[in-house]
C-alpha atoms as a PDB file:
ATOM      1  CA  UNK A   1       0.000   0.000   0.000  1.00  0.00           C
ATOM      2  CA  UNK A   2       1.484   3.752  -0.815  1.00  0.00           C
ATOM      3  CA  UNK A   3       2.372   6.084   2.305  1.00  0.00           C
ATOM      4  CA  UNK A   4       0.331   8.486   2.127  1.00  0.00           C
ATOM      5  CA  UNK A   5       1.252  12.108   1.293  1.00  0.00           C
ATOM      6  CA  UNK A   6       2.022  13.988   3.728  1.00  0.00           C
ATOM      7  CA  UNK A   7      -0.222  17.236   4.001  1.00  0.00           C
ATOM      8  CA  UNK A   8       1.575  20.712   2.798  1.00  0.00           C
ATOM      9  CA  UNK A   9       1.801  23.334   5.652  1.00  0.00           C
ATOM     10  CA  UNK A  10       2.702  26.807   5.839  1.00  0.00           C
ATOM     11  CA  UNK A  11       6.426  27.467   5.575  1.00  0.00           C
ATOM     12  CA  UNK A  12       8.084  31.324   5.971  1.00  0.00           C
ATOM     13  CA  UNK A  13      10.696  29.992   3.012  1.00  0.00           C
ATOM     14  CA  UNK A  14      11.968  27.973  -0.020  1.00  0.00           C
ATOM     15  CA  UNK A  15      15.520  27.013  -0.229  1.00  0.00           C
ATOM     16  CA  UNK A  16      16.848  25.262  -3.660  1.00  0.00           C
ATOM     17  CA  UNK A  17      19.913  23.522  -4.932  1.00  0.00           C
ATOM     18  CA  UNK A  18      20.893  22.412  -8.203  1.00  0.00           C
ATOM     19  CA  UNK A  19      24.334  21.942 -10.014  1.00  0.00           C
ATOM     20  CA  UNK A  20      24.664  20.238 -13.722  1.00  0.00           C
ATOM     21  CA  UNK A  21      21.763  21.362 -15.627  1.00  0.00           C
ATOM     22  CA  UNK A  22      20.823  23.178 -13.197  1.00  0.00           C
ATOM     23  CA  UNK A  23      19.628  26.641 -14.684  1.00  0.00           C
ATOM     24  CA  UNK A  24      17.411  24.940 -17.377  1.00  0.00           C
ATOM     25  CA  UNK A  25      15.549  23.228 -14.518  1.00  0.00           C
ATOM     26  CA  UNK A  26      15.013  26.401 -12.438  1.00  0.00           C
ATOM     27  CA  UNK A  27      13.873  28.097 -15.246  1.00  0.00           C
ATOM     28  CA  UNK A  28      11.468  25.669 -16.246  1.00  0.00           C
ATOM     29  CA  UNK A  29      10.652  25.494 -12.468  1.00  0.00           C
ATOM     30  CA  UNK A  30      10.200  29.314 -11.599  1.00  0.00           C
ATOM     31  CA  UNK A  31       8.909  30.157 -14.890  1.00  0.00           C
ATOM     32  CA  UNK A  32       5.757  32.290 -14.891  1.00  0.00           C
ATOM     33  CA  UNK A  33       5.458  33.048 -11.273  1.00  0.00           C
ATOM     34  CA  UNK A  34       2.841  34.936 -10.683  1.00  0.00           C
ATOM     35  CA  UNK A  35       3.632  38.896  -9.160  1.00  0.00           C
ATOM     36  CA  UNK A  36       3.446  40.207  -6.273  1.00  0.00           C
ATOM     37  CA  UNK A  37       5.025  36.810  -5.431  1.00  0.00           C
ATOM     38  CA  UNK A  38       5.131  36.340  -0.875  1.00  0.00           C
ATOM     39  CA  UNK A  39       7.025  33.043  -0.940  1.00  0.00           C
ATOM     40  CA  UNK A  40      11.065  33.799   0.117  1.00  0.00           C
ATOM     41  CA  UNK A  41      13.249  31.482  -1.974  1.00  0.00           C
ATOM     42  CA  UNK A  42      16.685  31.043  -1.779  1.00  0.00           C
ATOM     43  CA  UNK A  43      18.780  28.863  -3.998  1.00  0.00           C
ATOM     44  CA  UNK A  44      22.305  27.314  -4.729  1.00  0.00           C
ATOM     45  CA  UNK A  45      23.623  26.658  -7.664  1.00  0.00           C
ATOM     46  CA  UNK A  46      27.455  25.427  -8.299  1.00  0.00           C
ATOM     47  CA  UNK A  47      29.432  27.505 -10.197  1.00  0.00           C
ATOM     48  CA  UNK A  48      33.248  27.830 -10.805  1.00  0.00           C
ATOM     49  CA  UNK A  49      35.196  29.611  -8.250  1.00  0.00           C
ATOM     50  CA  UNK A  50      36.194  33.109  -8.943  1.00  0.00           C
ATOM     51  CA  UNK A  51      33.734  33.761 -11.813  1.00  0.00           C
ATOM     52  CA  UNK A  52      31.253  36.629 -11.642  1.00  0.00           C
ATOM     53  CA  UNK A  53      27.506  34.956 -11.502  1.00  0.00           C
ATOM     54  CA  UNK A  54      25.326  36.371 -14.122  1.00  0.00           C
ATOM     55  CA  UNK A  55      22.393  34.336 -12.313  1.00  0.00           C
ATOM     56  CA  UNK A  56      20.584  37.706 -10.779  1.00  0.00           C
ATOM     57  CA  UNK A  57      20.506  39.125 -14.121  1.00  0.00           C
ATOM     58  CA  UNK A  58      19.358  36.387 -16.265  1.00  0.00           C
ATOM     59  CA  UNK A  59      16.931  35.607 -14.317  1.00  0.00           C
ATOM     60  CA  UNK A  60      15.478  39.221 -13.099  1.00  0.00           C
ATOM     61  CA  UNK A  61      14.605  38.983 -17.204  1.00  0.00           C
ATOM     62  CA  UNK A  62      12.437  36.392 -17.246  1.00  0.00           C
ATOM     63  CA  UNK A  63      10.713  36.742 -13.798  1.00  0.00           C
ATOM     64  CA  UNK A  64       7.661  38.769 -12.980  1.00  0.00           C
ATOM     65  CA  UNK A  65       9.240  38.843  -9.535  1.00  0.00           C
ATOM     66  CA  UNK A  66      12.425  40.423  -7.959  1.00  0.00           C
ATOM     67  CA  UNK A  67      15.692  38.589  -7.914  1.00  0.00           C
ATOM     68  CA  UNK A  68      18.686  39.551  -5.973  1.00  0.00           C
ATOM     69  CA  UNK A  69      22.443  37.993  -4.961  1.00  0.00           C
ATOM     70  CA  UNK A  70      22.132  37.122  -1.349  1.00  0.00           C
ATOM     71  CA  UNK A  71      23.978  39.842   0.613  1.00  0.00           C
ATOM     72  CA  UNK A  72      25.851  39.271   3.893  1.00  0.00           C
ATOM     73  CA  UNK A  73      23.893  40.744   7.103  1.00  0.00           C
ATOM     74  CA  UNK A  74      21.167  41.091   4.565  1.00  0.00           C
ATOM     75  CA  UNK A  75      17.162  40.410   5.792  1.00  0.00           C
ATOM     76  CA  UNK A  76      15.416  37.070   4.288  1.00  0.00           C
ATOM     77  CA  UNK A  77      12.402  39.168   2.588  1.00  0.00           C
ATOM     78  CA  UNK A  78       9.406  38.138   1.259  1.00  0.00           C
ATOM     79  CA  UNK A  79       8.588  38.196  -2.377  1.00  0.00           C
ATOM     80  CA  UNK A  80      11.957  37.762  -3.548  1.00  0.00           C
ATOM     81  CA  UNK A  81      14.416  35.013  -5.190  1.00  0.00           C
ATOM     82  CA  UNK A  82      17.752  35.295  -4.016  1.00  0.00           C
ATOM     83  CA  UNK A  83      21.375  33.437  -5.302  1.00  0.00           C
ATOM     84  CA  UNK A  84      24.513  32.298  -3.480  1.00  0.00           C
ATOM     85  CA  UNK A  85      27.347  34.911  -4.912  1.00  0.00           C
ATOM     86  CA  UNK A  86      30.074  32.691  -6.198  1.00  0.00           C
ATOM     87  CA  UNK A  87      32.977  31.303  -3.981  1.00  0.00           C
ATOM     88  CA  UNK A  88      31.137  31.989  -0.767  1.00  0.00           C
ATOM     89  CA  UNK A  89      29.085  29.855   1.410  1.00  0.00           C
ATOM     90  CA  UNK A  90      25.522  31.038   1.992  1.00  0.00           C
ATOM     91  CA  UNK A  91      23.483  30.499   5.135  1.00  0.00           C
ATOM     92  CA  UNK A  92      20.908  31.820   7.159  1.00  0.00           C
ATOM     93  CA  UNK A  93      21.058  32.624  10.821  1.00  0.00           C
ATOM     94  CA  UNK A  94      17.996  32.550  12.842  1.00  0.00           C
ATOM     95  CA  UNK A  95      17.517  36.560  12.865  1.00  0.00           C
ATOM     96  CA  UNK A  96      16.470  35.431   9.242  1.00  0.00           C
ATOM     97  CA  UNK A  97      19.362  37.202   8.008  1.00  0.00           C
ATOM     98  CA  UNK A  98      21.877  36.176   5.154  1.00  0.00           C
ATOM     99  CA  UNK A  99      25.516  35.100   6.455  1.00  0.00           C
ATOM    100  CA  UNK A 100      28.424  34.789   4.207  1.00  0.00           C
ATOM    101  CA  UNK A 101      31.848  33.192   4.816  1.00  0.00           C
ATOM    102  CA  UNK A 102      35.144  31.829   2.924  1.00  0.00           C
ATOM    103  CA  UNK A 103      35.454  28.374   4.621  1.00  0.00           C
ATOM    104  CA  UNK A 104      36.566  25.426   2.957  1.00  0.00           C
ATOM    105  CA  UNK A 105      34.613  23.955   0.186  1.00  0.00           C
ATOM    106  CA  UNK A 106      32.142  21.288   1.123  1.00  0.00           C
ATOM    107  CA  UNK A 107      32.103  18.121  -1.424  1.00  0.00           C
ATOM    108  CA  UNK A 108      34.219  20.778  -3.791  1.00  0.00           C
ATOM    109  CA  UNK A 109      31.445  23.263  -3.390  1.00  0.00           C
ATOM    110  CA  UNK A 110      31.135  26.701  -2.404  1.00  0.00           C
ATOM    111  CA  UNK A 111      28.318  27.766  -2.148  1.00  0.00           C
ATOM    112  CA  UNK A 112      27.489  24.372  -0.846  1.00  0.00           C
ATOM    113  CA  UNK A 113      24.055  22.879  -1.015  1.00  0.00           C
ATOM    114  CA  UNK A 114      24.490  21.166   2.461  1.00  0.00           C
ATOM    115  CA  UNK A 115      25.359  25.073   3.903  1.00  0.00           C
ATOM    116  CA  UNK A 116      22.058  26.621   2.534  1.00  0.00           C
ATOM    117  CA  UNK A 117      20.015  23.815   3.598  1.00  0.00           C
ATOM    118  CA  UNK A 118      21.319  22.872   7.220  1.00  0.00           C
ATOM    119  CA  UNK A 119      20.930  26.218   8.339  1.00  0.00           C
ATOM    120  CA  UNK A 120      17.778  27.327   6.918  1.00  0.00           C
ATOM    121  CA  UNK A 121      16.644  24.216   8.823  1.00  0.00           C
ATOM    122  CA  UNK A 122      17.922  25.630  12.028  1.00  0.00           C
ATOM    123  CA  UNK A 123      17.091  28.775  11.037  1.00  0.00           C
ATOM    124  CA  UNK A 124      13.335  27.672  10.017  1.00  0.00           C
ATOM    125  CA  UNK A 125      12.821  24.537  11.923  1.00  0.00           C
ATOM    126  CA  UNK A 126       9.614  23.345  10.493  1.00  0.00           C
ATOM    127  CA  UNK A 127       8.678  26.133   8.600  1.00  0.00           C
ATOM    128  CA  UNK A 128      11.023  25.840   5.825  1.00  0.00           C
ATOM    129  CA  UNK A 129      10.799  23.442   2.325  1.00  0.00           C
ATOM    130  CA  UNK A 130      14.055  22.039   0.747  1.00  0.00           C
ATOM    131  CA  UNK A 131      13.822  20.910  -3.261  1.00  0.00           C
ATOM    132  CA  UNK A 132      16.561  19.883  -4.540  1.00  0.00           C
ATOM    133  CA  UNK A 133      16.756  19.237  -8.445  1.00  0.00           C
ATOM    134  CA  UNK A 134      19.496  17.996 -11.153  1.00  0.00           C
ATOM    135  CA  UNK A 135      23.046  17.704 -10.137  1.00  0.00           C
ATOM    136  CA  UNK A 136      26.273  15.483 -10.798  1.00  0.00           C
ATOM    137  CA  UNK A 137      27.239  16.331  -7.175  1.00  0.00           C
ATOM    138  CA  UNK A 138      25.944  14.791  -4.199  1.00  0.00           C
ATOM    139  CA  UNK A 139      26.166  17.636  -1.998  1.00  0.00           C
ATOM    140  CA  UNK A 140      22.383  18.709  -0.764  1.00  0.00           C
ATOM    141  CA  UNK A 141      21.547  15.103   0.405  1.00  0.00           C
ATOM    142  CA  UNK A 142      22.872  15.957   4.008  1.00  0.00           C
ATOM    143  CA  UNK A 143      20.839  19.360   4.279  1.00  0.00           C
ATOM    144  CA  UNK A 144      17.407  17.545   2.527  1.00  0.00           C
ATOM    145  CA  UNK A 145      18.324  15.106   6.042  1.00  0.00           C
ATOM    146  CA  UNK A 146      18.162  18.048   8.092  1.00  0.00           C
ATOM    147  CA  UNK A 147      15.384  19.576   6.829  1.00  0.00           C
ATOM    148  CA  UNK A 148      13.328  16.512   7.021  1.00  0.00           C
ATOM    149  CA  UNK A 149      14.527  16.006  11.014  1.00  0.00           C
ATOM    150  CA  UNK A 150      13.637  19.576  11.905  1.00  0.00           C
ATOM    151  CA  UNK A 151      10.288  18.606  10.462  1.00  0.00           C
ATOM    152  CA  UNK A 152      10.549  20.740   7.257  1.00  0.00           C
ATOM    153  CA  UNK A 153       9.121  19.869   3.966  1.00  0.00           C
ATOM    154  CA  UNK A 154      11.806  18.173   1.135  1.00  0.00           C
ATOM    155  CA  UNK A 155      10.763  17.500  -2.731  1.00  0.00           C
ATOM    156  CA  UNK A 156      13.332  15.970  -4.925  1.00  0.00           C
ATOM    157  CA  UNK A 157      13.271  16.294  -8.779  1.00  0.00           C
ATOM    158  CA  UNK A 158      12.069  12.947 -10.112  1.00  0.00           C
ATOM    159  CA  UNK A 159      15.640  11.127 -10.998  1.00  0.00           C
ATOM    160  CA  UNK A 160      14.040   9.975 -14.486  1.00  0.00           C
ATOM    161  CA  UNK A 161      13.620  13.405 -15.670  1.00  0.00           C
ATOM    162  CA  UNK A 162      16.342  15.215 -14.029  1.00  0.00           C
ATOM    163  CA  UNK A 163      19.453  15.855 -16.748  1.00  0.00           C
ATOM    164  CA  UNK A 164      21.989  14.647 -13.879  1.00  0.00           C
ATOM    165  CA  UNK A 165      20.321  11.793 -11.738  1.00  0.00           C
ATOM    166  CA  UNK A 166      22.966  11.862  -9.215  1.00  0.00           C
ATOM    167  CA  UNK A 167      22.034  14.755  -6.992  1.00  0.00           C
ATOM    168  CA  UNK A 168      18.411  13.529  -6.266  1.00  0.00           C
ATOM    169  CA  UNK A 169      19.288   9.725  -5.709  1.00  0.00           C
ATOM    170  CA  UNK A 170      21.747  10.308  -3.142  1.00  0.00           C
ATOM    171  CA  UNK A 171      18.698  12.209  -1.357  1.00  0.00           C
ATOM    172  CA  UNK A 172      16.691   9.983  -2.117  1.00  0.00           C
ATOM    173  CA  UNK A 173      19.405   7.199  -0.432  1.00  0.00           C
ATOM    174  CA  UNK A 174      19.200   9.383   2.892  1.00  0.00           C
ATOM    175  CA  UNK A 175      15.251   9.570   3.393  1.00  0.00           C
ATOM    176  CA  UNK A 176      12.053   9.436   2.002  1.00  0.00           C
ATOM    177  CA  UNK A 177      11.225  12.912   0.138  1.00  0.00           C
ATOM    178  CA  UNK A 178       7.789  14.025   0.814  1.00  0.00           C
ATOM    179  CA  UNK A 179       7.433  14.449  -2.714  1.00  0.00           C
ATOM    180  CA  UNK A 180       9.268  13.146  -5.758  1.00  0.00           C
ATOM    181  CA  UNK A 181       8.007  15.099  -8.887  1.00  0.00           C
ATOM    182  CA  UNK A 182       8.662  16.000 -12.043  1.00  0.00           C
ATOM    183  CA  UNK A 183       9.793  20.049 -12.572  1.00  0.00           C
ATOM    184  CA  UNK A 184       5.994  21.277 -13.383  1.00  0.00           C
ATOM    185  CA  UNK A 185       4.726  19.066 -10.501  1.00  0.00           C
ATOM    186  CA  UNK A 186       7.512  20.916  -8.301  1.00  0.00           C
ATOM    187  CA  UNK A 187       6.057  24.173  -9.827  1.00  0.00           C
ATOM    188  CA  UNK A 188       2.997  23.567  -8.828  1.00  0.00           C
ATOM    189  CA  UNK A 189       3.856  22.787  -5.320  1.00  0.00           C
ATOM    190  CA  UNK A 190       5.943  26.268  -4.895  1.00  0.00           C
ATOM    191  CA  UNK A 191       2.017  27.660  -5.824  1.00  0.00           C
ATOM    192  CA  UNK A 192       0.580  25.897  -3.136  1.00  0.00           C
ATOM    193  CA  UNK A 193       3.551  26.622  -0.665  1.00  0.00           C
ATOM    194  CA  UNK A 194       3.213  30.513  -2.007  1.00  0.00           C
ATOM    195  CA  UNK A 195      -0.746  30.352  -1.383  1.00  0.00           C
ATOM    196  CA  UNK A 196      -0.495  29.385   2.193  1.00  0.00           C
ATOM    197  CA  UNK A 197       2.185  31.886   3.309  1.00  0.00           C
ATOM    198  CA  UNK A 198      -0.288  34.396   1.912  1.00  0.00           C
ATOM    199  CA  UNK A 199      -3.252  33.229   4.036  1.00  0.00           C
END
């Protein structure tokens, strides 16, 4: 017999990480987001140390919504989709404000995945949702783990359709996702999770 989904509930934020084909798949995911947007999402994607991110800008074009590189000491707003800067690690503190630092890599990352994630979740607690999408990395499996035990909400890109399978299935070899869906199913879930922190 199937588990049963678990019901959504409210969450103050969205956090997202993707690496190898990963700005396809959060275009195809964010696409057509409908302004004024309430939903605070924050997202990781790998990119090669000391090269200027272009990420803000090509996406600010084909959003109805702001965008913005996360900026240290900087508040968590609403409404807003934020990127790691390259060759820092992001995180959030639990003033809800945007931390940077210059430690070591993690997994040959930085930003790193597992950074975002494990402190949003102690930033958040329950009231945060982790996706995590495409990737030839397996760095985010550890922060999906800690978002899951602080009682968060985690969705994983379905591994069939993601370009790279190997950042979802080593999430998926961690825990149980609350949801495994295809990029428009994930979509449609950032709707939902958008509607409720608007109620």
């Amino acid at each position: 017999m199937p588990t049963p989904l678990r019901p959504l509930h409210r969450v103050e934020a969205a956090v997202i990480g993707t690496s190898a084909g990963g700005v396809n798949a959060l275009a195809t995911l964010l696409a057509d987001l409908p302004a004024p947007w309430h939903l605070p999402m924050v997202a990781v994607i790998h990119l090669p140390e000391r090269r200027e991110s272009r990420l803000p800008e090509v996406f600010a074009h084909r959003l109805a919504i702001p965008v913005h590189e996360a900026q240290d000491k900087a508040p968590v707003a609403g409404g807003a989709l934020y990127f790691a800067p390259p060759s820092y690690h992001l995180s959030i503190e639990r003033s809800r404000e945007f931390s940077l630092s210059c430690e070591p890599p993690v997994l040959w990352s930085r930003p790193s995945i597992d950074v975002l994630m494990s402190s949003a979740a102690d930033a958040y607690g329950s009231a945060v949702a982790g996706l995590l999408l495409t990737g030839a990395n397996v760095d985010g499996a550890q922060g999906m783990l800690q978002i899951h035990r602080a009682g968060g909400l985690t969705a994983v890109q379905d591994p069939a359709e993601a370009e790279v399978d190997t950042m979802p299935l080593a999430a998926l070899a961690l825990h149980r996702p609350d949801r495994m869906l295809p990029l428009h199913a994930l979509r449609t879930l950032l709707m939902d999770l958008n509607a409720l922190h608007a109620d």
